[in-house]
Protein backbone atom coordinates (compact mmCIF):
# COMPACT_ATOMS: atom_id res chain seq x y z
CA UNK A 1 1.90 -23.94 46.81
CA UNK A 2 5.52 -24.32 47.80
CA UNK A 3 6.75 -22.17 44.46
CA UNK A 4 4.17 -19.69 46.65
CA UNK A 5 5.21 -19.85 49.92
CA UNK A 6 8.72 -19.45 48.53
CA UNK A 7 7.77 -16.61 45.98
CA UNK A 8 6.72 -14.57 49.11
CA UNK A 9 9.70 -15.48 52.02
CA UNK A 10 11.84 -13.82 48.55
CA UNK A 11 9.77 -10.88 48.71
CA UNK A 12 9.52 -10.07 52.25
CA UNK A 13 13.25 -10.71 52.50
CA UNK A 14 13.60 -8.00 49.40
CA UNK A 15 11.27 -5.70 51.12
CA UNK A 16 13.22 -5.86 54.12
CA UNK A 17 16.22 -5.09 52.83
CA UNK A 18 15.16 -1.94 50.79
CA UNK A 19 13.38 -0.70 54.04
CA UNK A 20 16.70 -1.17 55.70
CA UNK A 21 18.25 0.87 52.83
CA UNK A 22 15.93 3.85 53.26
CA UNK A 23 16.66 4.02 56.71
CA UNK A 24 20.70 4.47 56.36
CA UNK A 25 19.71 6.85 54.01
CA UNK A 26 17.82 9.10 56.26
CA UNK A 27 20.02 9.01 59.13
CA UNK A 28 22.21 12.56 59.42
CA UNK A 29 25.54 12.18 58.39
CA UNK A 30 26.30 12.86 62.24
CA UNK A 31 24.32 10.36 63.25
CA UNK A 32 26.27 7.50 61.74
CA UNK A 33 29.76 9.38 62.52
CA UNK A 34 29.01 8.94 66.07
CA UNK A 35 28.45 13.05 66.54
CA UNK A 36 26.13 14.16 69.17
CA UNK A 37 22.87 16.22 67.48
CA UNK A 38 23.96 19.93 66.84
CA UNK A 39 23.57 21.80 70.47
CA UNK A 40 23.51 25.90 70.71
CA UNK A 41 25.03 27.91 73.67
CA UNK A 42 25.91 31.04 74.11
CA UNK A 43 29.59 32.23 74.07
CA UNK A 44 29.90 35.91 75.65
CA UNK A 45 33.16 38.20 76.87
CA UNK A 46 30.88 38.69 80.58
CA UNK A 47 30.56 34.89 81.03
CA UNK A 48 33.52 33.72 78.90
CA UNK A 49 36.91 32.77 81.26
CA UNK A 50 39.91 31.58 79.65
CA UNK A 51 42.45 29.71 81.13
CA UNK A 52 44.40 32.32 83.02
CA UNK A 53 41.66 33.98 85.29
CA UNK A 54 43.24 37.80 84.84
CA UNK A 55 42.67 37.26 81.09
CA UNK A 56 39.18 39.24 79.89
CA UNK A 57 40.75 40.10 77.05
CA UNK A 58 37.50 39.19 74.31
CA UNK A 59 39.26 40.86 71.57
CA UNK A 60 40.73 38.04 69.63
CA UNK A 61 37.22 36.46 69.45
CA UNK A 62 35.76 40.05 68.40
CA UNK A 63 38.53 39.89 65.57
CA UNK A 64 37.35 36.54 64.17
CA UNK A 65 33.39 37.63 64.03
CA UNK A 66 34.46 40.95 62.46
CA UNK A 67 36.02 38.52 60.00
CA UNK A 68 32.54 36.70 59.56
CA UNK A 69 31.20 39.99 58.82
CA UNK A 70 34.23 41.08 56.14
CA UNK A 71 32.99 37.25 54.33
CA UNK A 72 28.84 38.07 54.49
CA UNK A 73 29.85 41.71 52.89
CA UNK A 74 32.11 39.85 50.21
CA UNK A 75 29.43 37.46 49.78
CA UNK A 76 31.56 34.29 50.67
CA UNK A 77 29.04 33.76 53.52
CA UNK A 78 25.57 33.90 53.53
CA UNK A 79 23.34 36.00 56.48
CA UNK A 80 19.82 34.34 57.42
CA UNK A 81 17.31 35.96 59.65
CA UNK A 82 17.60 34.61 63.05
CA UNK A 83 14.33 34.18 63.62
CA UNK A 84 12.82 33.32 59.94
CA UNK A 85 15.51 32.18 58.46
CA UNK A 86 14.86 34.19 55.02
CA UNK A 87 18.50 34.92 53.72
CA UNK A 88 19.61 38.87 54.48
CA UNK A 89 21.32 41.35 51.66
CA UNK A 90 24.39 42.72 52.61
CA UNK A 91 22.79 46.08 53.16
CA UNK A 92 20.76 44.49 55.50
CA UNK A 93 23.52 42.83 57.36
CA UNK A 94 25.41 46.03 57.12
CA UNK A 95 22.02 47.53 58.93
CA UNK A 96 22.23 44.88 61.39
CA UNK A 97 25.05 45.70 62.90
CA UNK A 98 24.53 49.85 63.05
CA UNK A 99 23.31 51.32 65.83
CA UNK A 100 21.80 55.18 65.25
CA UNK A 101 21.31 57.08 68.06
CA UNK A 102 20.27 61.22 68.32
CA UNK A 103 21.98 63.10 70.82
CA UNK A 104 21.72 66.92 71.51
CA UNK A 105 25.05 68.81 72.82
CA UNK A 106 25.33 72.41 73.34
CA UNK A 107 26.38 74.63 70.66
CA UNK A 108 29.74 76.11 72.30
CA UNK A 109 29.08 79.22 69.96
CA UNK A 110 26.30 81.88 70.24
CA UNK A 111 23.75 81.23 70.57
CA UNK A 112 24.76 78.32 72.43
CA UNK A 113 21.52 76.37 71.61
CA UNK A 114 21.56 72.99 71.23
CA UNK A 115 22.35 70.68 68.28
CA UNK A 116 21.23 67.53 67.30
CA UNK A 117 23.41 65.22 66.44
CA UNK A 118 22.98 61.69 64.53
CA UNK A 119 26.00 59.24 65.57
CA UNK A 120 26.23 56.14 63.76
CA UNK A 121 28.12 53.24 65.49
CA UNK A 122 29.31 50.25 63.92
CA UNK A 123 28.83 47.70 66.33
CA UNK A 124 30.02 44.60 63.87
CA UNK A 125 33.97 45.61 65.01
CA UNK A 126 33.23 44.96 68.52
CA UNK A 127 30.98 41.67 69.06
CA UNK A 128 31.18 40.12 72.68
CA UNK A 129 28.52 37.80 72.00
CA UNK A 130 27.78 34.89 69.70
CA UNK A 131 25.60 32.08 69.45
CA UNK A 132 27.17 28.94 68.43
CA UNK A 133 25.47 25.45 66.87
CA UNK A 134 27.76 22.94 66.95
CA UNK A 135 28.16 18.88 67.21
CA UNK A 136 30.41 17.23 69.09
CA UNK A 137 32.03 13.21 68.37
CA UNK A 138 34.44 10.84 70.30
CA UNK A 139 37.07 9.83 68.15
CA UNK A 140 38.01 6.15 69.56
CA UNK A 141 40.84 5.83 67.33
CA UNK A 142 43.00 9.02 69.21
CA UNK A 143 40.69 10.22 72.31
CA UNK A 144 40.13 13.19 70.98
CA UNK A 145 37.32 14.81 71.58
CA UNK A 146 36.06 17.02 67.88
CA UNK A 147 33.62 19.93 67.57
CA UNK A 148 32.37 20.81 64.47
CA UNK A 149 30.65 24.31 64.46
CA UNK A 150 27.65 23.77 62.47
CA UNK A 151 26.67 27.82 62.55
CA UNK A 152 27.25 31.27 64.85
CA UNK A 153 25.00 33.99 65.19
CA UNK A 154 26.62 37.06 66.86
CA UNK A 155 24.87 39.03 69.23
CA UNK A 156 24.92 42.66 70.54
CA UNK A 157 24.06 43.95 73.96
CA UNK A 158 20.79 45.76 74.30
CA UNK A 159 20.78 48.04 77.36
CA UNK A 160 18.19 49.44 79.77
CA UNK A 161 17.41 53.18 78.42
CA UNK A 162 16.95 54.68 81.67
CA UNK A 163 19.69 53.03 84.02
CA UNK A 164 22.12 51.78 80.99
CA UNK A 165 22.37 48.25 82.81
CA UNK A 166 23.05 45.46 80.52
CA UNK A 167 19.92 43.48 80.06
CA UNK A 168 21.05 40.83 77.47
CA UNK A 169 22.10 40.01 74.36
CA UNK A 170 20.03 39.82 71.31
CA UNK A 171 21.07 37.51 68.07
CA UNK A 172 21.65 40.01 64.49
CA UNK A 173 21.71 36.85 61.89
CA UNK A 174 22.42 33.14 61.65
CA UNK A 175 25.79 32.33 59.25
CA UNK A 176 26.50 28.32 58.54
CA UNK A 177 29.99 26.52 58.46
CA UNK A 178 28.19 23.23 57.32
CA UNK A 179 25.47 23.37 54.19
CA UNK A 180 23.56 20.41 55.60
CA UNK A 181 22.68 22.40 58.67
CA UNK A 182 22.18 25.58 56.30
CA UNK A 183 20.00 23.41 53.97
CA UNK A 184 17.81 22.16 56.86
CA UNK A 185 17.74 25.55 58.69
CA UNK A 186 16.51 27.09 55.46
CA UNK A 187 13.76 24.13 55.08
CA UNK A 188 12.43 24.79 58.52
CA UNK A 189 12.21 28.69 57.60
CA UNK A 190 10.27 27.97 54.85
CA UNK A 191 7.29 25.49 56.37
């Protein structure tokens, strides 16, 4: 009975202790870093101020998603569908971020009828608008607080057709800076 009794404590101890196991195991990597679970916001040149209040200058931030876009085309970075998450071609990135439009202007030579015109713009050179996942930690050991952008999805202005007022922003792909957030993003796209 006692060879038992102590047979079994040995056994629930073991089981404990591989339960424990499987549970570090399954914790996110941010979880046991101390890093807050991933957050998204929106970053946009309307809403965006920077430390000196005369300063709307978006550009530099524009640069560095046209950059984004130069590494999806060179296939260094992988494009998702915002929504579904299936991953994009480049041509359908490069579709993404074109916007056709007809327009009809007046022939200035007889018999001055009008013309159609198809403009294409390319609207990946001039993002003001991103969506940004990202995770935030406390390092203890310098007070610093760290970011780690997880992912960005940039975003381009849709307008109102009849008054041209700005009536938000809508998101063209999902990219990912980390591949455990890619990984699970792609998981979730698929169930």
């Amino acid at each position: 009975m006692k060879n038992l009794l102590l047979f079994l404590s040995f056994a629930l101890l073991l089981s404990c202790k591989e339960q424990t196991k499987q549970n570090e195991t399954a914790q996110p990597a941010t979880k046991e870093a101390g890093w807050t679970k991933p957050m998204i916001y929106a970053v946009d040149a309307p809403t965006t101020y920077f430390d000196d209040v005369d300063d709307q200058d978006f550009s530099e931030y524009s640069k560095l998603v046209a950059e984004i876009f130069e590494a999806v085309y060179a296939g260094k970075l992988q494009a998702y569908h915002f929504i579904d998450g299936t991953p994009l071609s480049i041509d359908d990135v490069k579709k993404a971020g074109q916007l056709v439009d007809t327009m009809f202007v007046d022939n200035p030579n007889p018999p001055f009828e009008q013309q159609m015109k198809i403009v294409v713009s390319d609207l990946s050179q001039d993002i003001v608008s991103l969506k940004v996942k990202e995770t935030w930690h406390l390092n203890k050991e310098t007070m610093q607080l760290e970011k780690k952008v997880l992912g960005v999805a940039p975003r381009i202005p849709i307008y109102n057709m009849q008054t041209g007022e700005l009536r938000g922003y809508t998101p063209l792909f999902w990219v990912f800076f980390d591949k455990q957030t890619e990984e699970a993003f792609k998981k979730k796209a698929t169930l």
